[in-house]
N, C-alpha and C. Protein backbone atom coordinates (compact mmCIF):
# COMPACT_ATOMS: atom_id res chain seq x y z
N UNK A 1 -13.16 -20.45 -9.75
CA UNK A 1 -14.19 -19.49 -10.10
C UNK A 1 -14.56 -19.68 -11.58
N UNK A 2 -15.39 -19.61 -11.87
CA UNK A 2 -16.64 -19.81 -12.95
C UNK A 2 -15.79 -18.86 -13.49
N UNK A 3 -15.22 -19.01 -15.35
CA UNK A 3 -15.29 -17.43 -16.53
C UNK A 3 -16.88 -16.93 -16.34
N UNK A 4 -16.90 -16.00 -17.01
CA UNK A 4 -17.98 -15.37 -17.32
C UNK A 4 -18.05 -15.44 -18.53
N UNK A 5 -19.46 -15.86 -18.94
CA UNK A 5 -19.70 -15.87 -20.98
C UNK A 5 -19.69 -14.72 -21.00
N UNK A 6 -19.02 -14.13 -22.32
CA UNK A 6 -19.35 -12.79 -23.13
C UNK A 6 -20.27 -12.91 -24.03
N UNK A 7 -21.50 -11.87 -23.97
CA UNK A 7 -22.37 -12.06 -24.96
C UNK A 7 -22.13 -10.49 -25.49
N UNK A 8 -22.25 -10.66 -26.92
CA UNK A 8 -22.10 -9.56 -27.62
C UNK A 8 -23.24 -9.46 -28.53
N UNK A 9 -23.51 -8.21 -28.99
CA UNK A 9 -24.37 -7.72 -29.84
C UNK A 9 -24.01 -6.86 -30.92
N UNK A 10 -24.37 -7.20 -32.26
CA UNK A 10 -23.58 -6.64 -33.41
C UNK A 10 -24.79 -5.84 -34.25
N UNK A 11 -25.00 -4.73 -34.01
CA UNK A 11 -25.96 -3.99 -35.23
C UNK A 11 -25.70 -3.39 -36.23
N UNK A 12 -25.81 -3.70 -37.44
CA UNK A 12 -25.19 -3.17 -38.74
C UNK A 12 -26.32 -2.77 -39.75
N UNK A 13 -26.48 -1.47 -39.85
CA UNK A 13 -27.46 -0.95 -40.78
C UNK A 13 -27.22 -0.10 -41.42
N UNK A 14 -25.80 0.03 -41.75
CA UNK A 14 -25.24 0.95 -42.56
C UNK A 14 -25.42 0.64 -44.37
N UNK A 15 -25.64 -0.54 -44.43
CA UNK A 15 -25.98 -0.77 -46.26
C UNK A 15 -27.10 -1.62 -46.81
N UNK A 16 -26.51 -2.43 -47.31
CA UNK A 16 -28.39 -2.79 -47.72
C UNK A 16 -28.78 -3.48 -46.79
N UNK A 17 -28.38 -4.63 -46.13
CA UNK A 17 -29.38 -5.43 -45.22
C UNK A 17 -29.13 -4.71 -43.68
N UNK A 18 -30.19 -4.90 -42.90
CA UNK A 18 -29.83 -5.12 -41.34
C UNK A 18 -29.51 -6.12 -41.19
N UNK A 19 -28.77 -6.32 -40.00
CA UNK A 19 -27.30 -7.46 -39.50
C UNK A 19 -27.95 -6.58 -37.92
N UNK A 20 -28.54 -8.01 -37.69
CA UNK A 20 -28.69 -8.43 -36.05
C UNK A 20 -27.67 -9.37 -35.69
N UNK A 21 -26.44 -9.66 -34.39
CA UNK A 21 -26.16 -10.88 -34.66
C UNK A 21 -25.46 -11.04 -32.90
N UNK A 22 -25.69 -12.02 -32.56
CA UNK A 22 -25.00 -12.68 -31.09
C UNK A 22 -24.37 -13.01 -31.76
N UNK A 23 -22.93 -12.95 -30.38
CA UNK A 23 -21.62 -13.72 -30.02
C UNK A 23 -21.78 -14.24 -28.53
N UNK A 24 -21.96 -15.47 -28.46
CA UNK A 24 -21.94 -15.99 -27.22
C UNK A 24 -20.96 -17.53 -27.02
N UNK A 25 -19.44 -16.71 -26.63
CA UNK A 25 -18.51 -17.41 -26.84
C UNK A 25 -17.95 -18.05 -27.86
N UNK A 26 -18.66 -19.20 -28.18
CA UNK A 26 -18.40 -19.46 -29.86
C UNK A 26 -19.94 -20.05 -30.08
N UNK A 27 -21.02 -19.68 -29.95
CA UNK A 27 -22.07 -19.38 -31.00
C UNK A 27 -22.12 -18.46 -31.77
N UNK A 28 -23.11 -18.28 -32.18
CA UNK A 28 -23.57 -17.03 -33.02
C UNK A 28 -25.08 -17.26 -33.60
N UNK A 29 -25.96 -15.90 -33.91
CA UNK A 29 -27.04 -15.73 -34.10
C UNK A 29 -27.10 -14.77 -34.92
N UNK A 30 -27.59 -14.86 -36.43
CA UNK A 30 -27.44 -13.95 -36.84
C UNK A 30 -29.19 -13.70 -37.41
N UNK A 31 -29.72 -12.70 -37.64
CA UNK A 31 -30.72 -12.18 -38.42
C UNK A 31 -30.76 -10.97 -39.25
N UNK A 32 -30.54 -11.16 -40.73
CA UNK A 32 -30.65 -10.04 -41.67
C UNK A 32 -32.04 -9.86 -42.12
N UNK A 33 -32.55 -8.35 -42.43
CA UNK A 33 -33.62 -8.08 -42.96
C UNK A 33 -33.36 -7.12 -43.91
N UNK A 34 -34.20 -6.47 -45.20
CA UNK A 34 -34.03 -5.45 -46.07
C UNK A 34 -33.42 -4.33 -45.52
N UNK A 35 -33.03 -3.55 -46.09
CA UNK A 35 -32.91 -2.47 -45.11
C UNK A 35 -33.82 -1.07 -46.22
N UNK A 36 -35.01 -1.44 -45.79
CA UNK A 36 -35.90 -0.60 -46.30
C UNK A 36 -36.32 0.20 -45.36
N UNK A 37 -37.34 1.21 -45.78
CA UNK A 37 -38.40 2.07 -45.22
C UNK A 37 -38.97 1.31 -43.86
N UNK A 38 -39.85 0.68 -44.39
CA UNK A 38 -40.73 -0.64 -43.92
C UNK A 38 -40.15 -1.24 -42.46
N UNK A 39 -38.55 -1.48 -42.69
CA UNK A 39 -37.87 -1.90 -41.91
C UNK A 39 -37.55 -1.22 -40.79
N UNK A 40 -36.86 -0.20 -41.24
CA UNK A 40 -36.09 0.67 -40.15
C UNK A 40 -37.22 1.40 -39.40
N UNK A 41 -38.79 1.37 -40.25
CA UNK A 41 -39.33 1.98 -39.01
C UNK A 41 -39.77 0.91 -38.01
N UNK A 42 -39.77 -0.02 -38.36
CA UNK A 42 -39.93 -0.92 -37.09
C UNK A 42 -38.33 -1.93 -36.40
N UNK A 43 -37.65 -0.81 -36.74
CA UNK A 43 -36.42 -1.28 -36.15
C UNK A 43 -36.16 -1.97 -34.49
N UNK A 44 -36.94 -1.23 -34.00
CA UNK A 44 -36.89 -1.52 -32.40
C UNK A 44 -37.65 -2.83 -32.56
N UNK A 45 -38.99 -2.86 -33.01
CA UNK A 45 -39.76 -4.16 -33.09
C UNK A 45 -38.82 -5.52 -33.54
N UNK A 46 -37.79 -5.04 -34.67
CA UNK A 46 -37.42 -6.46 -35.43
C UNK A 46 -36.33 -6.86 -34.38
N UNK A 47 -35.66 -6.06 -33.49
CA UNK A 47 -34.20 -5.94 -32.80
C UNK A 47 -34.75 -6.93 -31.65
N UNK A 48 -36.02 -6.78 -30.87
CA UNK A 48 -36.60 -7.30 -29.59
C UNK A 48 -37.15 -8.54 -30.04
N UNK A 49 -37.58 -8.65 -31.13
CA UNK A 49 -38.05 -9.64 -31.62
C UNK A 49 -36.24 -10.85 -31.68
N UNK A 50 -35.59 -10.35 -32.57
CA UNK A 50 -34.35 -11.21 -32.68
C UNK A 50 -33.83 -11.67 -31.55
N UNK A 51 -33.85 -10.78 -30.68
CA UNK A 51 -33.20 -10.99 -29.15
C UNK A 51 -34.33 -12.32 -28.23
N UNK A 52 -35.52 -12.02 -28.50
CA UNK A 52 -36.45 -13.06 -27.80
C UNK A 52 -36.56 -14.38 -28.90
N UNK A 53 -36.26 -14.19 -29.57
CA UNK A 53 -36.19 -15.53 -30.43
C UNK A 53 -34.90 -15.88 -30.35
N UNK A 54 -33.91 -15.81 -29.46
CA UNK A 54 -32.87 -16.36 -29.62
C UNK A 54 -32.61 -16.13 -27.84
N UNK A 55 -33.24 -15.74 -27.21
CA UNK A 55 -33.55 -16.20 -25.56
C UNK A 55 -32.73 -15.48 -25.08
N UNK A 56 -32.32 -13.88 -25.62
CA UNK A 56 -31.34 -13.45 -25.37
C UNK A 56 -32.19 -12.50 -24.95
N UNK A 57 -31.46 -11.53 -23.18
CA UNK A 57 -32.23 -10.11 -23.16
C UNK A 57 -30.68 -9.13 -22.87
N UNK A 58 -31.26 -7.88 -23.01
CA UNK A 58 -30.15 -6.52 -22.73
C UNK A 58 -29.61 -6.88 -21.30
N UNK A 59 -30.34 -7.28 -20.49
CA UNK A 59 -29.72 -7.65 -18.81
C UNK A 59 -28.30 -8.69 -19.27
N UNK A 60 -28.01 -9.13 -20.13
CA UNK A 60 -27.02 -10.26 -20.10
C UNK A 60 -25.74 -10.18 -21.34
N UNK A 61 -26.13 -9.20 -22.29
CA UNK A 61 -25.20 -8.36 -23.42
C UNK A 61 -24.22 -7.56 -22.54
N UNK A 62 -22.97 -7.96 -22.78
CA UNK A 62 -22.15 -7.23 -22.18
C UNK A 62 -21.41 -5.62 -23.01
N UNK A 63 -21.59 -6.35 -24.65
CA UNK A 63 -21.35 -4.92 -25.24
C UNK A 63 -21.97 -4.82 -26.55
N UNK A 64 -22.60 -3.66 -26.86
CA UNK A 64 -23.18 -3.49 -28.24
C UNK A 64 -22.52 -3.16 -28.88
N UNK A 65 -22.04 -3.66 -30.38
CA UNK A 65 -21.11 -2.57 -31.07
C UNK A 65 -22.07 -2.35 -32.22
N UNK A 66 -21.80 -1.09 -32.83
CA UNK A 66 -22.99 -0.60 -33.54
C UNK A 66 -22.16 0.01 -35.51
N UNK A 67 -22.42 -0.40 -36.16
CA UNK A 67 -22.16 -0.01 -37.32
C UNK A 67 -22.57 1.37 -37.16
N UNK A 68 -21.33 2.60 -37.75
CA UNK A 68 -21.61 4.02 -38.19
C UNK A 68 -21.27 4.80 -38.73
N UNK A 69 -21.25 3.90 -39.70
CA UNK A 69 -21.52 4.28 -41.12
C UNK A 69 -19.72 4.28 -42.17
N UNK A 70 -19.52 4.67 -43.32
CA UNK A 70 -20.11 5.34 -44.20
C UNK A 70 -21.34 4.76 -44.58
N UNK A 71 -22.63 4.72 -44.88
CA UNK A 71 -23.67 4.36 -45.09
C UNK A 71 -25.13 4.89 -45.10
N UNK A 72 -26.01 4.33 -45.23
CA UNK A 72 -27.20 5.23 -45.59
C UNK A 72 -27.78 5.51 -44.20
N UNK A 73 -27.72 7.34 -44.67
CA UNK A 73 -28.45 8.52 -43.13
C UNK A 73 -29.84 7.48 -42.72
N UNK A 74 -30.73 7.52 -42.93
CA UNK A 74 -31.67 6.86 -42.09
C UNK A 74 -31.28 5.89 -41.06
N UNK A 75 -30.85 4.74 -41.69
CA UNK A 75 -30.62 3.35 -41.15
C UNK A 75 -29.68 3.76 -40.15
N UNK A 76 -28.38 4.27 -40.23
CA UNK A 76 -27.84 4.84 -39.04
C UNK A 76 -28.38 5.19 -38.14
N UNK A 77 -28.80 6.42 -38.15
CA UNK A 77 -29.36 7.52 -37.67
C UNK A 77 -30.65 6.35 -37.02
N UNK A 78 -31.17 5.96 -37.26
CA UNK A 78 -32.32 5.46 -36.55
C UNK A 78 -31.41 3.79 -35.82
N UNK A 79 -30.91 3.24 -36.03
CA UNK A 79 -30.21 2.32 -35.22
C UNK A 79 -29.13 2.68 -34.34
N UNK A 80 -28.63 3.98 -34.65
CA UNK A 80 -27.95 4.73 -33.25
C UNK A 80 -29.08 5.01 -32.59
N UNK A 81 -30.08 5.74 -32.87
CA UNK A 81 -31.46 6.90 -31.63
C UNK A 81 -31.78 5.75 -30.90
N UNK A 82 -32.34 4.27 -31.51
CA UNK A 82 -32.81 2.90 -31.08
C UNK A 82 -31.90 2.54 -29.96
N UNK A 83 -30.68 2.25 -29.81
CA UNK A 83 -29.94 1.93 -29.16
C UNK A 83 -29.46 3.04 -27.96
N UNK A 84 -29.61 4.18 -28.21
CA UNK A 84 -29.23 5.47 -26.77
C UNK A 84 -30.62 5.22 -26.32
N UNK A 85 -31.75 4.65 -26.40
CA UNK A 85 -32.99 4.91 -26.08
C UNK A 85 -32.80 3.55 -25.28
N UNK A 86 -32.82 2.85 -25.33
CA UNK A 86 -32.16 1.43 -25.15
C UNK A 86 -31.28 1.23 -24.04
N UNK A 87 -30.25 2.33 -24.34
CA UNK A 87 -29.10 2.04 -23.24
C UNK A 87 -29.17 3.07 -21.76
N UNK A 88 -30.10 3.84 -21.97
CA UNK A 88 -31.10 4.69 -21.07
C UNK A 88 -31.67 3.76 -19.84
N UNK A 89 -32.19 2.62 -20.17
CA UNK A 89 -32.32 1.50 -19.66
C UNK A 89 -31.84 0.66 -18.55
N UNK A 90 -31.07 -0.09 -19.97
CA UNK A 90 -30.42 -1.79 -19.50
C UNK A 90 -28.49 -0.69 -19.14
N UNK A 91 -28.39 0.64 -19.61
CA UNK A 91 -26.83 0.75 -19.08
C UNK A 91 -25.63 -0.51 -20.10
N UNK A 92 -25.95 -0.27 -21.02
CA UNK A 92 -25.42 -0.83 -21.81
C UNK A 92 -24.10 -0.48 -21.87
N UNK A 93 -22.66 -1.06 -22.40
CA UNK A 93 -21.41 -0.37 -23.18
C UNK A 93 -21.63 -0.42 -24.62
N UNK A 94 -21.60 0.83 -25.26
CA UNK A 94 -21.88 0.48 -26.66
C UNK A 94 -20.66 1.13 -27.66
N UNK A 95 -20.03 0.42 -28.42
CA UNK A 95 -18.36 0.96 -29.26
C UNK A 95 -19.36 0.64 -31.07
N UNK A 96 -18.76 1.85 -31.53
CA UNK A 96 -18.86 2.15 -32.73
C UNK A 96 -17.71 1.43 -33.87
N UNK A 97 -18.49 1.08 -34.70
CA UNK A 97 -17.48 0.61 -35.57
C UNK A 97 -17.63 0.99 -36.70
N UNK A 98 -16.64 0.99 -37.60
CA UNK A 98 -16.97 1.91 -39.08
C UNK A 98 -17.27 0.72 -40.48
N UNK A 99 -17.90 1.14 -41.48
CA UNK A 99 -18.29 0.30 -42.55
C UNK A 99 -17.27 -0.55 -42.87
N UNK A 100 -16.02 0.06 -43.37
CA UNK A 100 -14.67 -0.09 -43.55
C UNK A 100 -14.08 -1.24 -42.90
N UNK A 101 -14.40 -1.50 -41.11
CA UNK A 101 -13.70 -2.65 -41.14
C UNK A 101 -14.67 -3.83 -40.83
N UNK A 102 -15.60 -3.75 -41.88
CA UNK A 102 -16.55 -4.94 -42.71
C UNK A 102 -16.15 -5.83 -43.88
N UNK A 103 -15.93 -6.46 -44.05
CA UNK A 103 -15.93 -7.35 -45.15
C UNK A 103 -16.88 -8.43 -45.51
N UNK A 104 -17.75 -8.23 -46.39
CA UNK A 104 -19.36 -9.33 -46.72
C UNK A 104 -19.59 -9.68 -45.32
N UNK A 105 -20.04 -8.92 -44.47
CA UNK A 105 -20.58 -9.21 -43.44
C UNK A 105 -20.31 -9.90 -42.17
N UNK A 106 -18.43 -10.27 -42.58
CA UNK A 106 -17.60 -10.71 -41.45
C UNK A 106 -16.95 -10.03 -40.28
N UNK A 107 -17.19 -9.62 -39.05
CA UNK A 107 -17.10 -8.86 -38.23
C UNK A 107 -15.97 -9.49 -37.65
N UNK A 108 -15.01 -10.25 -37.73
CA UNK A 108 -13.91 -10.46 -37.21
C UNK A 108 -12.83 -9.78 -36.81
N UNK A 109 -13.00 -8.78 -37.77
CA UNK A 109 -12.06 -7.36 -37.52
C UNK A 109 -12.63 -6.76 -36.51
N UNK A 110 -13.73 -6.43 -36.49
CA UNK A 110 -14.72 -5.52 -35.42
C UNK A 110 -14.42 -6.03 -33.99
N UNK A 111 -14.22 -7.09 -34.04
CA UNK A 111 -14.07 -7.66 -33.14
C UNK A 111 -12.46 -7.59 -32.14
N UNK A 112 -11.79 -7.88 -33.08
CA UNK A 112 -9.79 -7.80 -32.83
C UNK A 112 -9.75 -6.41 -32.46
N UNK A 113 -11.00 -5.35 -33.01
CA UNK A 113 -10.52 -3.62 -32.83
C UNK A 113 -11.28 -3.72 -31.58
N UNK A 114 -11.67 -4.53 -30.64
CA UNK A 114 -12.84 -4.19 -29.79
C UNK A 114 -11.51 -4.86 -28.75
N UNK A 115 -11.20 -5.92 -28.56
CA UNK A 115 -10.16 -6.85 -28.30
C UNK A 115 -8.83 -5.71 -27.65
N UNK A 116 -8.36 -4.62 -28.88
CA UNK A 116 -7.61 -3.55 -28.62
C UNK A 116 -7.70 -2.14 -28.18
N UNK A 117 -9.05 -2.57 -27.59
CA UNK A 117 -9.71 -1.05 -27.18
C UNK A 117 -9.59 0.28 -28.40
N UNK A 118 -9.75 -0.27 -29.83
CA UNK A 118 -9.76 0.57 -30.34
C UNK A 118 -10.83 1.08 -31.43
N UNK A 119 -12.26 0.70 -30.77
CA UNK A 119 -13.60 1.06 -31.23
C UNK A 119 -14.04 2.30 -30.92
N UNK A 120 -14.87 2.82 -31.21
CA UNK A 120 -15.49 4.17 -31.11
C UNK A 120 -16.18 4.44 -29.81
N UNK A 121 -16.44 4.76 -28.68
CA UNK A 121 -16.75 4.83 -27.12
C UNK A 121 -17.92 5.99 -27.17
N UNK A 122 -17.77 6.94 -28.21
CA UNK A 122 -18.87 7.90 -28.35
C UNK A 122 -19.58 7.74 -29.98
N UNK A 123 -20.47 7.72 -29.35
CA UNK A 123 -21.79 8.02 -30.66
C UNK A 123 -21.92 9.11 -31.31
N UNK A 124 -21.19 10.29 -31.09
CA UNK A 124 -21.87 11.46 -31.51
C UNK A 124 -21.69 11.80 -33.15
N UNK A 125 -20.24 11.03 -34.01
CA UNK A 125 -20.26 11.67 -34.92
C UNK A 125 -20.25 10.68 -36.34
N UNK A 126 -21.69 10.41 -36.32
CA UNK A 126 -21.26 8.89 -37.13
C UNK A 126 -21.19 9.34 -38.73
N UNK A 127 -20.95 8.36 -39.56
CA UNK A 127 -20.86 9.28 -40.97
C UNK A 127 -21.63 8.48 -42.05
N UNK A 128 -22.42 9.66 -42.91
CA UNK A 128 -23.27 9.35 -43.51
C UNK A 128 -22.57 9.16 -45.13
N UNK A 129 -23.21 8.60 -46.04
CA UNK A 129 -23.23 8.70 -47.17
C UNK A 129 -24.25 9.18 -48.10
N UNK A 130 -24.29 10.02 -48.95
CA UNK A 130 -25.48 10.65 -49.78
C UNK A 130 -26.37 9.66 -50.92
């Protein structure tokens, strides 16, 4: 019997840049943008856009994990609403992960805590910074 590829999806908009990024076995795809005004309101646009430029759709992501926070209220707050709107949908699994186990943008940790079932399973209480 055939493995099954894991494709993963990494959204991080908790500090200055957005962090779009596939895991598909051992590829990877990453796309950062500002994390401005400008940006986050066309968050959904830049997210569908990354995903079709890299031939990837929500039918084939097996799990989203979503940066939440300590980091800036907007960018959260609007890349969590993006993603429950989202998973309304395609029925997504989506695990929360905190700023903290980031390092310059290496999600390896995020990953080992996902590995140990010990990511965040609910969205409801993400945390902001002022």
């Amino acid at each position: 019997m055939k493995k099954k590829i894991k494709k993963y999806l990494i959204i991080d908009a908790a500090n200055e840049k957005i962090i779009f990024k596939i895991i598909d076995n051992n590829k990877t795809y990453t796309n950062d943008y500002e994390n401005s005004r400008k940006n986050f309101d066309r968050f959904a646009f830049l997210l569908f856009r990354f995903l079709d430029k890299n031939m990837i759709s929500f039918n084939i992501v097996d799990k989203v994990l979503i940066n939440l926070g300590p980091g800036k209220y907007s960018s959260i707050r609007t890349s969590i609403s993006t993603l429950k709107a989202i998973k309304l949908i395609y029925k997504l699994k989506i695990y929360g992960f905190s700023s903290k186990d980031v390092k310059k943008y290496d999600y390896s940790r995020v990953l080992e805590l996902l590995k140990k079932d010990k990511l965040i399973k609910k969205l409801i209480k993400p945390l902001y910074m002022s």
